[in-house]
Structure formats: C-alpha cells, structure tokens
PDB file of N, CA and C in Angstrom:
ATOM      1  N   UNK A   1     -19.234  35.058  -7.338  1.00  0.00           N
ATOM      2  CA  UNK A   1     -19.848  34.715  -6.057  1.00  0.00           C
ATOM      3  C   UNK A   1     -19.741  33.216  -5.843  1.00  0.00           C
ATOM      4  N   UNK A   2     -18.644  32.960  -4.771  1.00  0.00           N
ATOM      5  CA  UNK A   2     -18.723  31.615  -4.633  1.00  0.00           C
ATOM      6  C   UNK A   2     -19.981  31.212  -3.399  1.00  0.00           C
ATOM      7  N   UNK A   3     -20.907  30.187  -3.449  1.00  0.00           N
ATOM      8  CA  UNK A   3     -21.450  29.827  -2.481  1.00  0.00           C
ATOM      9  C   UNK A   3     -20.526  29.355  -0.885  1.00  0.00           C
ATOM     10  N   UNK A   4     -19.775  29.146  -1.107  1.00  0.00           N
ATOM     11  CA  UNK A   4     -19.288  28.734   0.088  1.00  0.00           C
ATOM     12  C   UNK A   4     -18.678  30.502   0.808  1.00  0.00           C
ATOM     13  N   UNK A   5     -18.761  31.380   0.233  1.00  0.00           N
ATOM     14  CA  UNK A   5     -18.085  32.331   0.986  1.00  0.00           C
ATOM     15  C   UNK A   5     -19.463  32.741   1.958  1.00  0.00           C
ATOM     16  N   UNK A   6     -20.506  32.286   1.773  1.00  0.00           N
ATOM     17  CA  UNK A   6     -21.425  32.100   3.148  1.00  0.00           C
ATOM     18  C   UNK A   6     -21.439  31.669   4.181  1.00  0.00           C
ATOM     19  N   UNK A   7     -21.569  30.313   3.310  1.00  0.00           N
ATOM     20  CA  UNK A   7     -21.571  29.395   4.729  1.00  0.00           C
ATOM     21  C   UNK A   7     -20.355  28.463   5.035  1.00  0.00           C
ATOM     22  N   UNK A   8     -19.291  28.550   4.147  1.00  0.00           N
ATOM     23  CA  UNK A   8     -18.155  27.771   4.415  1.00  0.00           C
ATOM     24  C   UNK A   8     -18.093  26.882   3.725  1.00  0.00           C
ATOM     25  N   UNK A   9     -17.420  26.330   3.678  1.00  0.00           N
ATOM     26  CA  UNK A   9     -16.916  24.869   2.212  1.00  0.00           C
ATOM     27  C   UNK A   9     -17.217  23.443   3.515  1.00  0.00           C
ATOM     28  N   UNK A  10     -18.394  22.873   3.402  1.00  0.00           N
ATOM     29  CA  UNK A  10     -18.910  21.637   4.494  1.00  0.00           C
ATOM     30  C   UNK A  10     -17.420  20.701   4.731  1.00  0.00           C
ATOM     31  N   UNK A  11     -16.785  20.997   3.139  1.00  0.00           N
ATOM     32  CA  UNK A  11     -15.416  19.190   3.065  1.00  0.00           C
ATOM     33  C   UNK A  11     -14.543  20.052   3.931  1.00  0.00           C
ATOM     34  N   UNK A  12     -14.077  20.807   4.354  1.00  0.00           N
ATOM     35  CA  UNK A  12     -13.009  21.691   5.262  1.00  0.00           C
ATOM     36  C   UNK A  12     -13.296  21.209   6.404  1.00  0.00           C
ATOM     37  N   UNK A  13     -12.694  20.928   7.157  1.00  0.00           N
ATOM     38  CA  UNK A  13     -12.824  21.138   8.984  1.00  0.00           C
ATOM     39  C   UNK A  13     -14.025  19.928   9.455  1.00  0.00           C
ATOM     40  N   UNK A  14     -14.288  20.392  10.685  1.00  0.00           N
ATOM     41  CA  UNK A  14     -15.684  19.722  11.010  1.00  0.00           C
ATOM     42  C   UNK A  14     -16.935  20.574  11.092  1.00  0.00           C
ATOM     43  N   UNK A  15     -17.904  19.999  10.649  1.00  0.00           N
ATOM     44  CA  UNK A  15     -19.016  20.539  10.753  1.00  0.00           C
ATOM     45  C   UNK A  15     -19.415  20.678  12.002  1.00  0.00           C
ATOM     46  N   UNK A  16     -20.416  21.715  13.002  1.00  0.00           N
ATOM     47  CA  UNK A  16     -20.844  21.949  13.544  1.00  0.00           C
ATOM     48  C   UNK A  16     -22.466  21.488  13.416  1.00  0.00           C
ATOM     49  N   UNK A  17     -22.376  20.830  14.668  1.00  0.00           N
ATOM     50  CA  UNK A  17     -24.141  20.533  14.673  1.00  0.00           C
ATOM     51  C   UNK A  17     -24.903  21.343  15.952  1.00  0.00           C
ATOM     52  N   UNK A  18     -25.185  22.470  15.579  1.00  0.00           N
ATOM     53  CA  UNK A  18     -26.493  23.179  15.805  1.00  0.00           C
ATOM     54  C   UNK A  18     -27.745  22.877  16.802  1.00  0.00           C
ATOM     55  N   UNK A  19     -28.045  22.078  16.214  1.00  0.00           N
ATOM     56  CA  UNK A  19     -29.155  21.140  16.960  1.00  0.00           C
ATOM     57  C   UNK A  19     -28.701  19.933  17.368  1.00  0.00           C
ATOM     58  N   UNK A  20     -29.695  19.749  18.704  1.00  0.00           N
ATOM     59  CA  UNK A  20     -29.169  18.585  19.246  1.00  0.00           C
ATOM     60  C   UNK A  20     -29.703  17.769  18.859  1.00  0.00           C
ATOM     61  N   UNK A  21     -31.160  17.561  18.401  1.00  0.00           N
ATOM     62  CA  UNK A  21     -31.693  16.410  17.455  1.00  0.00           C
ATOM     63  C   UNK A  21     -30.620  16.091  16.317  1.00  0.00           C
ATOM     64  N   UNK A  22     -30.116  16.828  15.753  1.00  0.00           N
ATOM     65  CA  UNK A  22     -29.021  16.639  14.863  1.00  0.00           C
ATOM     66  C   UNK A  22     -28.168  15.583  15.063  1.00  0.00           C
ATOM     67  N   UNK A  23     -27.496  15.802  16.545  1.00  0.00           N
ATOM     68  CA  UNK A  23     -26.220  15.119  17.119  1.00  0.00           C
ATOM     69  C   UNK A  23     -26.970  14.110  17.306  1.00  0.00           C
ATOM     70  N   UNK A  24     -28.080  14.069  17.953  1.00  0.00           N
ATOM     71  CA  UNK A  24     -28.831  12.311  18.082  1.00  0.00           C
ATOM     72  C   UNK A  24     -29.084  11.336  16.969  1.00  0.00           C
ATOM     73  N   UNK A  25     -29.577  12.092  15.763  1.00  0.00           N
ATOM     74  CA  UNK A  25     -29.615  11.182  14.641  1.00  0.00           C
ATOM     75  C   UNK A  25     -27.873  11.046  14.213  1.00  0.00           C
ATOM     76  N   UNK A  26     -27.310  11.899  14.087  1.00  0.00           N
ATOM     77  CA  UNK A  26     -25.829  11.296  13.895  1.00  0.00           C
ATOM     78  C   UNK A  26     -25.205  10.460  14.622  1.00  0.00           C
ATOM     79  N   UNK A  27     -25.477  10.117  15.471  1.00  0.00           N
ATOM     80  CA  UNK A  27     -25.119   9.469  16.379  1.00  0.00           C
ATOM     81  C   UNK A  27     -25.476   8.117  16.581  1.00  0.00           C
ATOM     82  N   UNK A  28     -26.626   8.212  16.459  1.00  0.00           N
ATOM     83  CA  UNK A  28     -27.470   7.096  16.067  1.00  0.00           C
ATOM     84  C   UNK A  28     -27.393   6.505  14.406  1.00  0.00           C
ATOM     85  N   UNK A  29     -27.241   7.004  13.593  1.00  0.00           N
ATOM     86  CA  UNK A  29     -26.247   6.858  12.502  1.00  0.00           C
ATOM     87  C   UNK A  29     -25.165   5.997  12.381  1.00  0.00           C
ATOM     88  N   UNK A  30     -24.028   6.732  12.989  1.00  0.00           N
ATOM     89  CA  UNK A  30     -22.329   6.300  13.166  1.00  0.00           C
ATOM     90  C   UNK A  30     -22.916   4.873  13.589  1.00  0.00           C
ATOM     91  N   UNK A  31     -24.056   4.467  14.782  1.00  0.00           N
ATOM     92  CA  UNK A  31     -23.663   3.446  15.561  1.00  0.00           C
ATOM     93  C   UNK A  31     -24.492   2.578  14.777  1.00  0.00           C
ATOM     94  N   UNK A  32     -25.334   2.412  13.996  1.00  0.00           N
ATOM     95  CA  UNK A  32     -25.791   1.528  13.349  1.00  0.00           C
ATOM     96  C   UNK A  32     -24.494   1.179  12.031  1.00  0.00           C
ATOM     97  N   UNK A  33     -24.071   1.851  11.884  1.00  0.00           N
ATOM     98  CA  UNK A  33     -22.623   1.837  10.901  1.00  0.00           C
ATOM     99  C   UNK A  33     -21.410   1.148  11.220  1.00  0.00           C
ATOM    100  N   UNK A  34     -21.481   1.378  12.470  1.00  0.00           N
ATOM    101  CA  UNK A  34     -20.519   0.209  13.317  1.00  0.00           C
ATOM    102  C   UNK A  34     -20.892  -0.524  13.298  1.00  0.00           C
ATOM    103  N   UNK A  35     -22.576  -1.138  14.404  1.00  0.00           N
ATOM    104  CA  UNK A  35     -22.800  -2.470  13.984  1.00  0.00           C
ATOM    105  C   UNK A  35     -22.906  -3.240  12.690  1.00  0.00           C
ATOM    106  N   UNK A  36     -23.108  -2.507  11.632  1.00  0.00           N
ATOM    107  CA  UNK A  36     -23.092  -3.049   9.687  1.00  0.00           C
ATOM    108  C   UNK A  36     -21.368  -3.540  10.162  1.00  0.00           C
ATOM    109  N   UNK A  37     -20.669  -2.358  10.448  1.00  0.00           N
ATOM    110  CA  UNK A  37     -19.020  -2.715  10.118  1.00  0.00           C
ATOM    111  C   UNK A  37     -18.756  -3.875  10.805  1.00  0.00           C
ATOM    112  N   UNK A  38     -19.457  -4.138  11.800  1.00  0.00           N
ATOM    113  CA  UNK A  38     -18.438  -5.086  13.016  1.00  0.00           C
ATOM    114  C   UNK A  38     -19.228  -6.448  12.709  1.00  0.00           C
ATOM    115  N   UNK A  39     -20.790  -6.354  11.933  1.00  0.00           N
ATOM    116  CA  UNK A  39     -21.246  -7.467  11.538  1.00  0.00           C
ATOM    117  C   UNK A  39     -22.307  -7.621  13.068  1.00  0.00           C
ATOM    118  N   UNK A  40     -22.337  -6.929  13.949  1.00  0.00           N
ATOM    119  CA  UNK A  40     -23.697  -7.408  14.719  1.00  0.00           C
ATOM    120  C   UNK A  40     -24.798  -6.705  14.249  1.00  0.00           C
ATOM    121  N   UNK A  41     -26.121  -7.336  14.641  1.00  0.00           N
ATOM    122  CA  UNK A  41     -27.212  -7.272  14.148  1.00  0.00           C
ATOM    123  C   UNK A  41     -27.948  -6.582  15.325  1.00  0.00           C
ATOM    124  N   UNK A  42     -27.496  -7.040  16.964  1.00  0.00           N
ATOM    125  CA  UNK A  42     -27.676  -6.183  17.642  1.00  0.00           C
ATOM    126  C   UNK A  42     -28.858  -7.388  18.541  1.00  0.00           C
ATOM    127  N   UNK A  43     -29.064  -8.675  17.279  1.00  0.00           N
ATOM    128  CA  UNK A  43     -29.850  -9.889  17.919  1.00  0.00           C
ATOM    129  C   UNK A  43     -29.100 -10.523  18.212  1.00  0.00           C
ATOM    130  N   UNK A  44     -28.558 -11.635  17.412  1.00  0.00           N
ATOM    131  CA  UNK A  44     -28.033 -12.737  17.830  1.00  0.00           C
ATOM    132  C   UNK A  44     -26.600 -13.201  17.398  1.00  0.00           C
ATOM    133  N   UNK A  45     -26.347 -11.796  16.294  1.00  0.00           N
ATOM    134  CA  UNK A  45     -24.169 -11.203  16.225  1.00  0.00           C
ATOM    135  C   UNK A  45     -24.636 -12.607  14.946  1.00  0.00           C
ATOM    136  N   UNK A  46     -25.353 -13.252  14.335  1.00  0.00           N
ATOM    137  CA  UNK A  46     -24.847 -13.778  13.091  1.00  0.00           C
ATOM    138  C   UNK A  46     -24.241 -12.798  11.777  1.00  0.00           C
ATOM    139  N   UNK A  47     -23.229 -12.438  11.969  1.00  0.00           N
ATOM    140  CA  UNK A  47     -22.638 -11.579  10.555  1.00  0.00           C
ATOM    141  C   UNK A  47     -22.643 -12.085   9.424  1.00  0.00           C
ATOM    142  N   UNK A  48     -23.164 -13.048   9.074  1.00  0.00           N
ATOM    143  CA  UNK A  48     -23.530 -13.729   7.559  1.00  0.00           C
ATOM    144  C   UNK A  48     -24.491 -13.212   7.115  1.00  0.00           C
ATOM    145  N   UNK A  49     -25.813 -13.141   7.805  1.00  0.00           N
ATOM    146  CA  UNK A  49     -27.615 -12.702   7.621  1.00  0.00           C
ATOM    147  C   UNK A  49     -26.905 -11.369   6.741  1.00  0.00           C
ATOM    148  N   UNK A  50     -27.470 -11.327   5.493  1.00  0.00           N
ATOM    149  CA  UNK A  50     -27.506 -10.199   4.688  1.00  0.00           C
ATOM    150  C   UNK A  50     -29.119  -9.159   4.957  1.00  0.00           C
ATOM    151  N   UNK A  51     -29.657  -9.899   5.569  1.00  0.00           N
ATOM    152  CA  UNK A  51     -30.782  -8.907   5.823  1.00  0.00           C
ATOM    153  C   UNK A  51     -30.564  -8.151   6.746  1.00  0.00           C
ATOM    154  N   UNK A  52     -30.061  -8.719   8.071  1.00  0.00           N
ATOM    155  CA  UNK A  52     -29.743  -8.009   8.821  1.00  0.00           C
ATOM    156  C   UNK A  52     -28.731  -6.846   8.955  1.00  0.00           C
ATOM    157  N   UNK A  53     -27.368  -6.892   8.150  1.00  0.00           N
ATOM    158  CA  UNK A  53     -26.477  -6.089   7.868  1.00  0.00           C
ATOM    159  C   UNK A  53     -27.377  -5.110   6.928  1.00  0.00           C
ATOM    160  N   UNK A  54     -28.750  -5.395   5.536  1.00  0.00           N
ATOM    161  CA  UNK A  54     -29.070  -4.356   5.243  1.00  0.00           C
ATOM    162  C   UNK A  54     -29.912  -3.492   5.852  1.00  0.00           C
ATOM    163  N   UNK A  55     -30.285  -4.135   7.404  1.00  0.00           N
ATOM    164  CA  UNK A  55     -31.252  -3.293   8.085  1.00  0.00           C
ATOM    165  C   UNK A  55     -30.674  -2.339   9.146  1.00  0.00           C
ATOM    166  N   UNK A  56     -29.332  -2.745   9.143  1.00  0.00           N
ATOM    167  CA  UNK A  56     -28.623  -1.429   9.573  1.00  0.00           C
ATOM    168  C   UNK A  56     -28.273  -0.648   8.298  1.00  0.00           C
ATOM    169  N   UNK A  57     -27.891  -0.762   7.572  1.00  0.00           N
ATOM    170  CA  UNK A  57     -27.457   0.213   6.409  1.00  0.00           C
ATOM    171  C   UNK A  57     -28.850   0.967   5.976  1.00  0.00           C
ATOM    172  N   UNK A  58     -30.197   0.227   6.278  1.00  0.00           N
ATOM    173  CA  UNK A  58     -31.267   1.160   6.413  1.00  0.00           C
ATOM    174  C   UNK A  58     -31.274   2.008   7.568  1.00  0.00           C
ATOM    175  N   UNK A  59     -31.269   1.501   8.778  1.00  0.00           N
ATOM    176  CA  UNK A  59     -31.461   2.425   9.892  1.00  0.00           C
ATOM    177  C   UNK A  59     -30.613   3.381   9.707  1.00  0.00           C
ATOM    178  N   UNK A  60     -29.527   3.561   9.255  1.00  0.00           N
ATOM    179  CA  UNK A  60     -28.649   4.695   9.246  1.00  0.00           C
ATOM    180  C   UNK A  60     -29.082   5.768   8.052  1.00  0.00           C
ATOM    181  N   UNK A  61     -29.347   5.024   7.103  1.00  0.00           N
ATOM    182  CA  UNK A  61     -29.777   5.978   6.048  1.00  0.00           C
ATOM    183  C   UNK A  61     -31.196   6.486   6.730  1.00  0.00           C
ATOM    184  N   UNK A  62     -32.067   6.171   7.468  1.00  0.00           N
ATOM    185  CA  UNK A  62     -33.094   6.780   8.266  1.00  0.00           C
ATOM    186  C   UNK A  62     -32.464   7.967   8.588  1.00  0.00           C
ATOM    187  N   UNK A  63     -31.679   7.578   9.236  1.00  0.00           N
ATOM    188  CA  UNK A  63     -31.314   8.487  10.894  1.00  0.00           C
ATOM    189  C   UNK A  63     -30.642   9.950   9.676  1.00  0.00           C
ATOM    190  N   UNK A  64     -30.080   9.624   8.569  1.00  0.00           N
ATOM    191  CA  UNK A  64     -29.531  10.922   8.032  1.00  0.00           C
ATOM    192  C   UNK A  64     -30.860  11.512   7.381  1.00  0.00           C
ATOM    193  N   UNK A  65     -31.311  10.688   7.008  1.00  0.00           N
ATOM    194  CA  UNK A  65     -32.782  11.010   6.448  1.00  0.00           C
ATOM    195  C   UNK A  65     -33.645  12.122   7.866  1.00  0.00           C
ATOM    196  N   UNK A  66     -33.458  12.171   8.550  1.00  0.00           N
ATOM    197  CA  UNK A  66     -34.342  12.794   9.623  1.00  0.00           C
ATOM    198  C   UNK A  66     -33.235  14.398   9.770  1.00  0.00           C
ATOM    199  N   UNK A  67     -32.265  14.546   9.481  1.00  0.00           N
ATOM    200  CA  UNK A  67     -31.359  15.452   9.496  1.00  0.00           C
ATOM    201  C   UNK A  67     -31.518  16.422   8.400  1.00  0.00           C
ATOM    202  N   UNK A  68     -31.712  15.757   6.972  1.00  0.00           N
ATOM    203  CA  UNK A  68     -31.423  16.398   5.813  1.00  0.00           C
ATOM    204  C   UNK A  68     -33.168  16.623   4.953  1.00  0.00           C
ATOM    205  N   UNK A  69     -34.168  15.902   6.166  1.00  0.00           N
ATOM    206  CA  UNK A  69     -35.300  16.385   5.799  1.00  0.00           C
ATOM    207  C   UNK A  69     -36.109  15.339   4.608  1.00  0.00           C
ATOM    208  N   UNK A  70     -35.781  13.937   4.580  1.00  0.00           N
ATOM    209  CA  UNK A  70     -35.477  13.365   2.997  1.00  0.00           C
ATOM    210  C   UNK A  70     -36.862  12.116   4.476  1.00  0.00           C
ATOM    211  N   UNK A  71     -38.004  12.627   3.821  1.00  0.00           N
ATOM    212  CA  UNK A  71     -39.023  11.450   4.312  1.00  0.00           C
ATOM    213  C   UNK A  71     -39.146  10.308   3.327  1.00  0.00           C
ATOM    214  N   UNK A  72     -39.458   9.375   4.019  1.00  0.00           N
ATOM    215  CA  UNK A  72     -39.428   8.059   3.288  1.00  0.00           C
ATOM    216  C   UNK A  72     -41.085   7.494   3.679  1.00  0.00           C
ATOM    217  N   UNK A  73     -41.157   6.124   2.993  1.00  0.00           N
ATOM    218  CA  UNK A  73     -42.519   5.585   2.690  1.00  0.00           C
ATOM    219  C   UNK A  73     -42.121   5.136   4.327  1.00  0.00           C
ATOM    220  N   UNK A  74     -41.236   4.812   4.862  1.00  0.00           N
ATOM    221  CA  UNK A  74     -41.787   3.694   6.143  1.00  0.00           C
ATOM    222  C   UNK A  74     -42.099   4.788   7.035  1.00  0.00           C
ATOM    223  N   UNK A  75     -41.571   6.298   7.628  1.00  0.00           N
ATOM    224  CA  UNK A  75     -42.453   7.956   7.911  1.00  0.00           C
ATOM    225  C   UNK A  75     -43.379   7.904   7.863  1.00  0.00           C
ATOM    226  N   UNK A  76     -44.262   8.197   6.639  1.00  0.00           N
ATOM    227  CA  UNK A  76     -45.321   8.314   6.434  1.00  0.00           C
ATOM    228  C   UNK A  76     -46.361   6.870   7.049  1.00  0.00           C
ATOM    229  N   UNK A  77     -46.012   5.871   6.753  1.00  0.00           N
ATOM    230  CA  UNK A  77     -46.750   4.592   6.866  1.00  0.00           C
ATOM    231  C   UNK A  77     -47.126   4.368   8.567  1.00  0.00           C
ATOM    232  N   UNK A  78     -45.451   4.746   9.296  1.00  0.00           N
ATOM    233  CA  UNK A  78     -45.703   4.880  10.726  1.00  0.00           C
ATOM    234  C   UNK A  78     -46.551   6.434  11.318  1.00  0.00           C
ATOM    235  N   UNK A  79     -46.689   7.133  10.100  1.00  0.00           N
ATOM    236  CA  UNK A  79     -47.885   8.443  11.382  1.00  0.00           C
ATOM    237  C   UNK A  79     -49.217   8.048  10.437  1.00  0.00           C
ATOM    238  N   UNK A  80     -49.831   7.213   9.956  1.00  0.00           N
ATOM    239  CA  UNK A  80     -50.663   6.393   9.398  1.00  0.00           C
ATOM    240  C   UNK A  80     -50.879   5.906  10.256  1.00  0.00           C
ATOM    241  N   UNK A  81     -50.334   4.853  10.497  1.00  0.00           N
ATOM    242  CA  UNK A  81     -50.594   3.786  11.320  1.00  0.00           C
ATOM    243  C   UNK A  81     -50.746   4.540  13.024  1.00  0.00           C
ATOM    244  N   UNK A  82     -50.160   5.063  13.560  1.00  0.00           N
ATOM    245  CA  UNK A  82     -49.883   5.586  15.004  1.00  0.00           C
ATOM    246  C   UNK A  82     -51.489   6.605  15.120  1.00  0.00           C
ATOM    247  N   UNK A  83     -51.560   7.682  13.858  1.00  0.00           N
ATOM    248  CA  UNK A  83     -52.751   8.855  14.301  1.00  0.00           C
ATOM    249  C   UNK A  83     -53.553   8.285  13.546  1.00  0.00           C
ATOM    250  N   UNK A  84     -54.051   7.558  12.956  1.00  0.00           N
ATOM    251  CA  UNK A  84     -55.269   6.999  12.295  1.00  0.00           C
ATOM    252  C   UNK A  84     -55.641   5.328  12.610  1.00  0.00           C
ATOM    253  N   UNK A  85     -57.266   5.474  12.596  1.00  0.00           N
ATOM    254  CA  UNK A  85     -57.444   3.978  13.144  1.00  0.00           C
ATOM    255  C   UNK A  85     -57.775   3.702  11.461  1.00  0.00           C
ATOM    256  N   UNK A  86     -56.726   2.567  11.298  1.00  0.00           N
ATOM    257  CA  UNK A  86     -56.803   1.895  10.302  1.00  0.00           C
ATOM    258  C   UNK A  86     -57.878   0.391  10.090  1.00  0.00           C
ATOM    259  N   UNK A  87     -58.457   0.396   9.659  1.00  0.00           N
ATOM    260  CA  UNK A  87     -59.041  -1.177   9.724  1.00  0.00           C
ATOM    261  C   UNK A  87     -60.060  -1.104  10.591  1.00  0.00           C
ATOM    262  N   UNK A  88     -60.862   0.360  11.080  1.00  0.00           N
ATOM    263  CA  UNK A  88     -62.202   0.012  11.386  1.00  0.00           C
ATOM    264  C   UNK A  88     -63.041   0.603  10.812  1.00  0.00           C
TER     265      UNK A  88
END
C-alpha cells in the first residue's frame, strides 16, 4: 500500500488549492518571497537591513503556517492581546 495511491504523489504536477483561504496565504507567501528576493522591505527598499529581509522570510513562513495548521507564539499572543483586556 503505497500512500500516494490516495491522494497522489504532492512532487508530480501542480497541486490544487481547494480553498480559497489557501490561495490567499500562498499568495501572500510567494509575495513576501519576492520582496526577501528582490531585497525590498516594502518601507524604504534598503536591501542591506538584515532585519528586514528576515521579516519577510518570517511573514512567509506565517502565511504557510496558516495553511498547514502550524500556530506560532506571535497567533496566540495576537488573540491575547485582541479578545482579552490585558493590563487592567
């Protein structure tokens, strides 16, 4: 029993996205991946700032993160912060 005689071998062909939240975080993905590639920050295009190039290589790992179900501490911290009054 191979697993892929289910659902198909993912490295073959293109994947199909299902959901359209899907296509939005991918999308939103690819384009933070471009700006890392092309070196804008999306502020002020300095392509040197290493923070800034890693805060796209975060936003993208977000955006797959919201696809594949993989919550992170800054998730949780923002429905903290948004549905709870903190600090009274």
């Amino acid at each position: 029993f191979l697993p892929f005689s289910r659902c198909g071998n993912p490295l073959l062909g293109s994947p199909s996205l299902t959901q359209s939240r899907h296509s939005r975080h991918l999308g939103a993905c690819v384009a933070a991946l471009a700006r890392f590639n092309h070196g804008d920050s999306g502020d002020n295009g300095d392509s040197r700032d290493l923070a800034l190039a890693a805060e796209q290589l975060r936003v993208a790992r977000r955006e797959l993160g919201r696809i594949t179900g993989h919550v992170g501490t800054e998730d949780i911290l923002d429905v903290i912060f948004r549905d709870f009054c903190v600090g009274k």
